[in-house]
Protein backbone atom coordinates (compact mmCIF):
# COMPACT_ATOMS: atom_id res chain seq x y z
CA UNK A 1 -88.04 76.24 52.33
CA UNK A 2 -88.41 72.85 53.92
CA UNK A 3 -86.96 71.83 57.34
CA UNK A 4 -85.22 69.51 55.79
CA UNK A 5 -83.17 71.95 53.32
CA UNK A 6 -83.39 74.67 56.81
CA UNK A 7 -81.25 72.13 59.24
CA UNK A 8 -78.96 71.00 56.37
CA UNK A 9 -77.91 74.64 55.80
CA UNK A 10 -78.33 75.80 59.70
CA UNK A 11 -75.71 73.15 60.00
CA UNK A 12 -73.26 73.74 57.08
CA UNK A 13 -73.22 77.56 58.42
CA UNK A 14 -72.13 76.23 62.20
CA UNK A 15 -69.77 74.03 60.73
CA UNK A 16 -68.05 77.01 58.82
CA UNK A 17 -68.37 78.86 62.05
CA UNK A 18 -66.55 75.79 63.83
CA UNK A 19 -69.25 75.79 66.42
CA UNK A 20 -69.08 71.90 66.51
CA UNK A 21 -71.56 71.89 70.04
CA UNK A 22 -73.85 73.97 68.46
CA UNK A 23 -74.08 71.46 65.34
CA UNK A 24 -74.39 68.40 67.67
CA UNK A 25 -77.08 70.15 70.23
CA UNK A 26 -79.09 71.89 68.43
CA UNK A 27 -81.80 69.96 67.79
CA UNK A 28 -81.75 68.16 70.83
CA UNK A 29 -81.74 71.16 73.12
CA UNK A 30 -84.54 72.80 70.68
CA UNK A 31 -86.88 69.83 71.37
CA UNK A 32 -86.11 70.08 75.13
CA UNK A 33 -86.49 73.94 75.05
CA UNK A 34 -90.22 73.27 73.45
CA UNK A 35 -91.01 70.84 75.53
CA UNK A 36 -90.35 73.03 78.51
CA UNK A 37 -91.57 76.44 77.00
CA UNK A 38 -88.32 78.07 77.06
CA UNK A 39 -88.01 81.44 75.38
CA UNK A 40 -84.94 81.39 72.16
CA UNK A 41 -83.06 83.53 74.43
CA UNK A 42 -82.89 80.77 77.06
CA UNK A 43 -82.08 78.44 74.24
CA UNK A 44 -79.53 80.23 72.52
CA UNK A 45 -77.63 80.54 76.19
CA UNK A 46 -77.81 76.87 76.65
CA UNK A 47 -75.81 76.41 73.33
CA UNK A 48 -73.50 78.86 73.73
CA UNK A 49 -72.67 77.56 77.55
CA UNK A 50 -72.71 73.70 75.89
CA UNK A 51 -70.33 75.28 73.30
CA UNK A 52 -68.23 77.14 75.73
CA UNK A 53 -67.66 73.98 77.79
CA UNK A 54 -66.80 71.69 75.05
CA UNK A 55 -64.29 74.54 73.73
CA UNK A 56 -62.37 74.82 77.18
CA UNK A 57 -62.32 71.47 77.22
CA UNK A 58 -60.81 70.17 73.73
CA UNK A 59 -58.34 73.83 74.22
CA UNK A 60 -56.79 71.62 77.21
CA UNK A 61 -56.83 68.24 75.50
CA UNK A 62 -54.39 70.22 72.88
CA UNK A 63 -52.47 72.12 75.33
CA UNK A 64 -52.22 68.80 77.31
CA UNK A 65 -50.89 67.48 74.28
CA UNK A 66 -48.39 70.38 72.98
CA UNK A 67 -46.50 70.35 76.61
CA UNK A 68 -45.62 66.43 75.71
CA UNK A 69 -45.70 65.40 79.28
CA UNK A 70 -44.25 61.46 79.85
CA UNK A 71 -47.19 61.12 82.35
CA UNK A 72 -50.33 63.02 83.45
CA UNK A 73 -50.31 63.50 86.75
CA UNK A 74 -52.14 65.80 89.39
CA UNK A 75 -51.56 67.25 92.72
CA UNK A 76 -54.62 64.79 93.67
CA UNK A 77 -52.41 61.82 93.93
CA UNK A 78 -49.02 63.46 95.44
CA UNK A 79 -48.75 61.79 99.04
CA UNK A 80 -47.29 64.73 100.92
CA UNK A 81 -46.76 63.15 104.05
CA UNK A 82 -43.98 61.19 102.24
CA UNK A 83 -42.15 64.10 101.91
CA UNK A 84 -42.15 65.93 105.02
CA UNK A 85 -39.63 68.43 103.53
CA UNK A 86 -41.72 70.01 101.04
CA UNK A 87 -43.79 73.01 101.69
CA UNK A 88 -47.30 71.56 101.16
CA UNK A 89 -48.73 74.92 101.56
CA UNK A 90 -46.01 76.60 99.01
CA UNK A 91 -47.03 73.87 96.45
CA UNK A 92 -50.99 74.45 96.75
CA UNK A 93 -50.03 78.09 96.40
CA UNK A 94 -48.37 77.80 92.97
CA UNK A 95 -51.03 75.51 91.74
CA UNK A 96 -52.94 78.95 91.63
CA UNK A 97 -50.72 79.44 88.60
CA UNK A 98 -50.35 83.51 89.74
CA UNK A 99 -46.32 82.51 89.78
CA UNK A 100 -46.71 81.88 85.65
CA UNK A 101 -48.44 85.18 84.97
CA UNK A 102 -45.82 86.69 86.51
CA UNK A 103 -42.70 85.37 84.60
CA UNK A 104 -40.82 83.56 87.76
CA UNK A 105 -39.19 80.20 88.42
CA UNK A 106 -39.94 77.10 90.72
CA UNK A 107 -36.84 75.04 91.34
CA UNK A 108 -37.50 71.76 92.67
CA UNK A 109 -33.86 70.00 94.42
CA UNK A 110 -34.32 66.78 96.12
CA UNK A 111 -32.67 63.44 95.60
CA UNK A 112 -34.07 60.92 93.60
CA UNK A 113 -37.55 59.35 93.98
CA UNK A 114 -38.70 62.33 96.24
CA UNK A 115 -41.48 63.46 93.60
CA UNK A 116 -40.21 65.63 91.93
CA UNK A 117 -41.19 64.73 88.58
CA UNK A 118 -44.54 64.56 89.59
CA UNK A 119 -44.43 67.88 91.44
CA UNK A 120 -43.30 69.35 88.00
CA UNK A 121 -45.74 67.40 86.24
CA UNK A 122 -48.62 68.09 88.43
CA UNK A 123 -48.19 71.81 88.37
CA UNK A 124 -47.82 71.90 84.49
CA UNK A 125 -51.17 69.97 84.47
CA UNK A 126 -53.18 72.72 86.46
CA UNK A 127 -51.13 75.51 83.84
CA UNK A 128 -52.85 73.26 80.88
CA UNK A 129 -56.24 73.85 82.54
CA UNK A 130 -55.72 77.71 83.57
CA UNK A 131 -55.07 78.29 79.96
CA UNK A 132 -51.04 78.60 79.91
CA UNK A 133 -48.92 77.37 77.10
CA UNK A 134 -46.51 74.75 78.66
CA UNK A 135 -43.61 72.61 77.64
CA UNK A 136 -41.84 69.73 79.49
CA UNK A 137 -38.32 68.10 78.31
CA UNK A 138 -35.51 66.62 80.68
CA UNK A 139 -32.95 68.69 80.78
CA UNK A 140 -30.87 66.00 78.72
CA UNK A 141 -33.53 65.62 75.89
CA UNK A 142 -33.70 69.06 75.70
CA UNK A 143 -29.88 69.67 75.62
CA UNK A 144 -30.11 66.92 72.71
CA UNK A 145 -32.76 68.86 70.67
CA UNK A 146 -31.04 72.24 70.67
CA UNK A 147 -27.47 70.58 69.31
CA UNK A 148 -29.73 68.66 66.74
CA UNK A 149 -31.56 71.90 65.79
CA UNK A 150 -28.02 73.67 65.56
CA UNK A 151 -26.68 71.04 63.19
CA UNK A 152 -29.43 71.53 61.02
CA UNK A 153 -30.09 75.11 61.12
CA UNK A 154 -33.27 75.57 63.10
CA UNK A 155 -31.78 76.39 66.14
CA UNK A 156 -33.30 79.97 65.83
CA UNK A 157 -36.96 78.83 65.10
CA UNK A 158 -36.46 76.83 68.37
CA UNK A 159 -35.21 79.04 70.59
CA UNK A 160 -38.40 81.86 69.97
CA UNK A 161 -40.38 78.53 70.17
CA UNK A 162 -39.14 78.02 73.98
CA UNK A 163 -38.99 81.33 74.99
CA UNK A 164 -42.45 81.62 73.88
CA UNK A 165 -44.30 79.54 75.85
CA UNK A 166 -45.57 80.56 79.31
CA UNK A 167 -44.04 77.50 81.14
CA UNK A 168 -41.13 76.03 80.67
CA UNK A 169 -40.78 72.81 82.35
CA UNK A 170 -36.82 71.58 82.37
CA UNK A 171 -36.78 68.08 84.53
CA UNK A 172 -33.95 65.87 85.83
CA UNK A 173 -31.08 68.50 85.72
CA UNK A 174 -27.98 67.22 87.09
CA UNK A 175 -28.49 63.58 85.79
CA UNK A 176 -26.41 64.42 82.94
CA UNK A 177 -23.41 66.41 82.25
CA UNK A 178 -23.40 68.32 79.10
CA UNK A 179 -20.93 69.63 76.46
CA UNK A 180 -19.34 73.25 76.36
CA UNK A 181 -21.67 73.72 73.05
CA UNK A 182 -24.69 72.03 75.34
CA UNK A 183 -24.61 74.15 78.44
CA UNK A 184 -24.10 77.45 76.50
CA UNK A 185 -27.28 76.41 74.35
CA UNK A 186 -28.97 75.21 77.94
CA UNK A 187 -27.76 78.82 79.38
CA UNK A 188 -29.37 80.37 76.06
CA UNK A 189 -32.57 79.41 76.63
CA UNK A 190 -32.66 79.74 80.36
CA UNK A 191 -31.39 83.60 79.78
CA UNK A 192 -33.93 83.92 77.19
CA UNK A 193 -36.88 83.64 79.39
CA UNK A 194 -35.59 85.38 82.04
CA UNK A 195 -38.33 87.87 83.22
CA UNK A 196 -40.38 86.99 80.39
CA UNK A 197 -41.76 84.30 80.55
CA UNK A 198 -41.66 81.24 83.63
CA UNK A 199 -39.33 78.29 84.33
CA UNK A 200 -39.66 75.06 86.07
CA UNK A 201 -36.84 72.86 86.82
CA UNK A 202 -36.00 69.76 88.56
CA UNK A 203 -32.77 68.70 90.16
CA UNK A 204 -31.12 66.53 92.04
CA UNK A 205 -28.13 68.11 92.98
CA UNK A 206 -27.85 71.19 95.39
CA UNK A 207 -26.83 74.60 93.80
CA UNK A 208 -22.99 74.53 94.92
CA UNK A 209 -23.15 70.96 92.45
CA UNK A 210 -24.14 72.59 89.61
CA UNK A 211 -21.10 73.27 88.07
CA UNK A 212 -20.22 69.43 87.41
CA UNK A 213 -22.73 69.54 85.00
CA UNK A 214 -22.43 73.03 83.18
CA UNK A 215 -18.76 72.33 83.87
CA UNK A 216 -17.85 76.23 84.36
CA UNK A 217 -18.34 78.03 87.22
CA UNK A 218 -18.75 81.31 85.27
CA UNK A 219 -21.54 79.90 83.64
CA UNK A 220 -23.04 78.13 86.52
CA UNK A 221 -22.60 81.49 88.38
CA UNK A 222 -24.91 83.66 85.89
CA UNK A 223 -27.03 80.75 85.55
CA UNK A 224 -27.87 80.44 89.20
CA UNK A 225 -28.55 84.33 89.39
CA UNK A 226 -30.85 84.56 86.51
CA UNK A 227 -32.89 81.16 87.49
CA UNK A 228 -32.65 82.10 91.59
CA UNK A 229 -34.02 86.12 91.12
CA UNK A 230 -37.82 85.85 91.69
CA UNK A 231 -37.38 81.87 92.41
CA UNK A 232 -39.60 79.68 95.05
CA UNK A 233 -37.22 76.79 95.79
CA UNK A 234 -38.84 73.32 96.90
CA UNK A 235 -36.85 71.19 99.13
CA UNK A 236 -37.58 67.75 98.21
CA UNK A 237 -34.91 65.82 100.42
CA UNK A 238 -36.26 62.37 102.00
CA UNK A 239 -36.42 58.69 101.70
CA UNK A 240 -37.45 57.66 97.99
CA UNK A 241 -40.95 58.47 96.89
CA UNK A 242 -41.28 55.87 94.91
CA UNK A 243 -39.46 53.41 96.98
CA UNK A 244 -42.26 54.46 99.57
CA UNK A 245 -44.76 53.57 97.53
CA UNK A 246 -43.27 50.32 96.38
CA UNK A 247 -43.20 49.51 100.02
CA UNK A 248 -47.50 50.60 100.58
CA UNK A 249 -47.90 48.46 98.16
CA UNK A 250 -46.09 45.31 99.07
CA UNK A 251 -47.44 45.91 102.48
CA UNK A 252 -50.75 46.14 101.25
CA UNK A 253 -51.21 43.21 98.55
CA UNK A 254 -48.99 41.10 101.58
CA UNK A 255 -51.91 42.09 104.24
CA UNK A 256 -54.94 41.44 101.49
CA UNK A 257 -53.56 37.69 101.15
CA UNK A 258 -53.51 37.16 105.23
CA UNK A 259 -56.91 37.92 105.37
């Protein structure tokens, strides 16, 4: 059989295999291998570590993309010092992700601009690349796709859609009160993953306010005690984040045109 008719085949067989690296590498690594009188053991390692790579990396490209964050955004570019209220260390501890395997919640209350968002966001990006499922949704969007999947008879599919992924990420609760029909479906899905799987949410009202939006205290009550039992609570209370940053910046450009 020809080499030709050899690598055609070699490479139909890896594509049924879906070992895409091994397809585009192995020719390339063979010559370099030969070149460098490296035994096929030493050459079939290289491929499968080339392979292995490549795999982590396109499995958090889609698990990036499944959690439909707004923004991606890591820890790397948080400015902690704007926030002197939050627990730098606490944060840096979470990002090990240990808080996810074991089914608690992170509640992050702060007024607006503090970071927040990005805290959320930041922490769902380092779940991505420890291999968690996540999914992020204001509170309000989310609210909005549970009454639509009600109305049209999916709510069930949904609902064992959130409670099955590892991270829930619920932002900006408190911005928006909800309907009777809206908080129960909210309370649903919070009770759902209670102790099975974890939560992250983002407000910026304390916990006594929480009853404007879910507009019953009972509610807000058995809420509060399922989302609070194995919670780490951020304080995010400070000048604006953002408004912070506006400021750096304006300061900056302003000082780049004097000189």
């Amino acid at each position: 059989m020809s080499y030709s008719l050899l690598s055609v085949l070699l490479n139909h067989h890896l594509k049924q295999l879906r070992l895409s690296t091994f397809v585009r590498e192995h020719e390339k690594i063979a010559l370099e291998c030969a070149q460098g009188d490296v035994d096929f053991q030493r050459y079939l390692l290289r491929l499968y570590e080339l392979e292995h790579i490549d795999r982590d990396r396109r499995n958090i490209e889609r698990r990036i993309h499944q959690a439909t964050f707004p923004q991606v955004k890591g820890l790397d570019t948080f400015d902690f010092e704007a926030i002197p209220s939050l627990n730098k260390s606490l944060v840096l501890e979470l990002a090990g992700c240990e808080w996810i395997e074991q089914r608690e919640s992170v509640i992050a209350l702060g007024n607006a601009g503090t970071g927040k968002t990005h805290t959320a966001l930041a922490l769902g990006l380092v779940a991505c690349q420890k291999n968690h499922s996540v999914f992020f949704s204001t509170a309000a969007a989310l609210v909005h796709e549970l009454m639509e999947a009600r109305d049209e008879r999916r709510l069930w599919a949904l609902q064992k859609q959130l409670a099955r992924v590892q991270l829930l990420i619920v932002d900006e609760l408190g911005y928006v009160p909800f309907t009777v029909v809206g908080a129960e479906l909210l309370f649903e899905v919070f009770s759902r993953r209670h102790e099975q799987g974890a939560t992250l949410v983002t407000s910026n009202l304390p916990f006594d306010e929480w009853t404007s939006v879910f507009g019953s205290e009972r509610l807000t009550g058995a809420l509060l005690d399922r989302l609070t039992h194995h919670a780490h609570i951020l304080e995010m209370n400070g000048d604006s984040y953002r408004l912070e940053v506006r400021k750096r910046r304006k300061n900056d450009k302003e000082a780049n045109l004097d000189g």
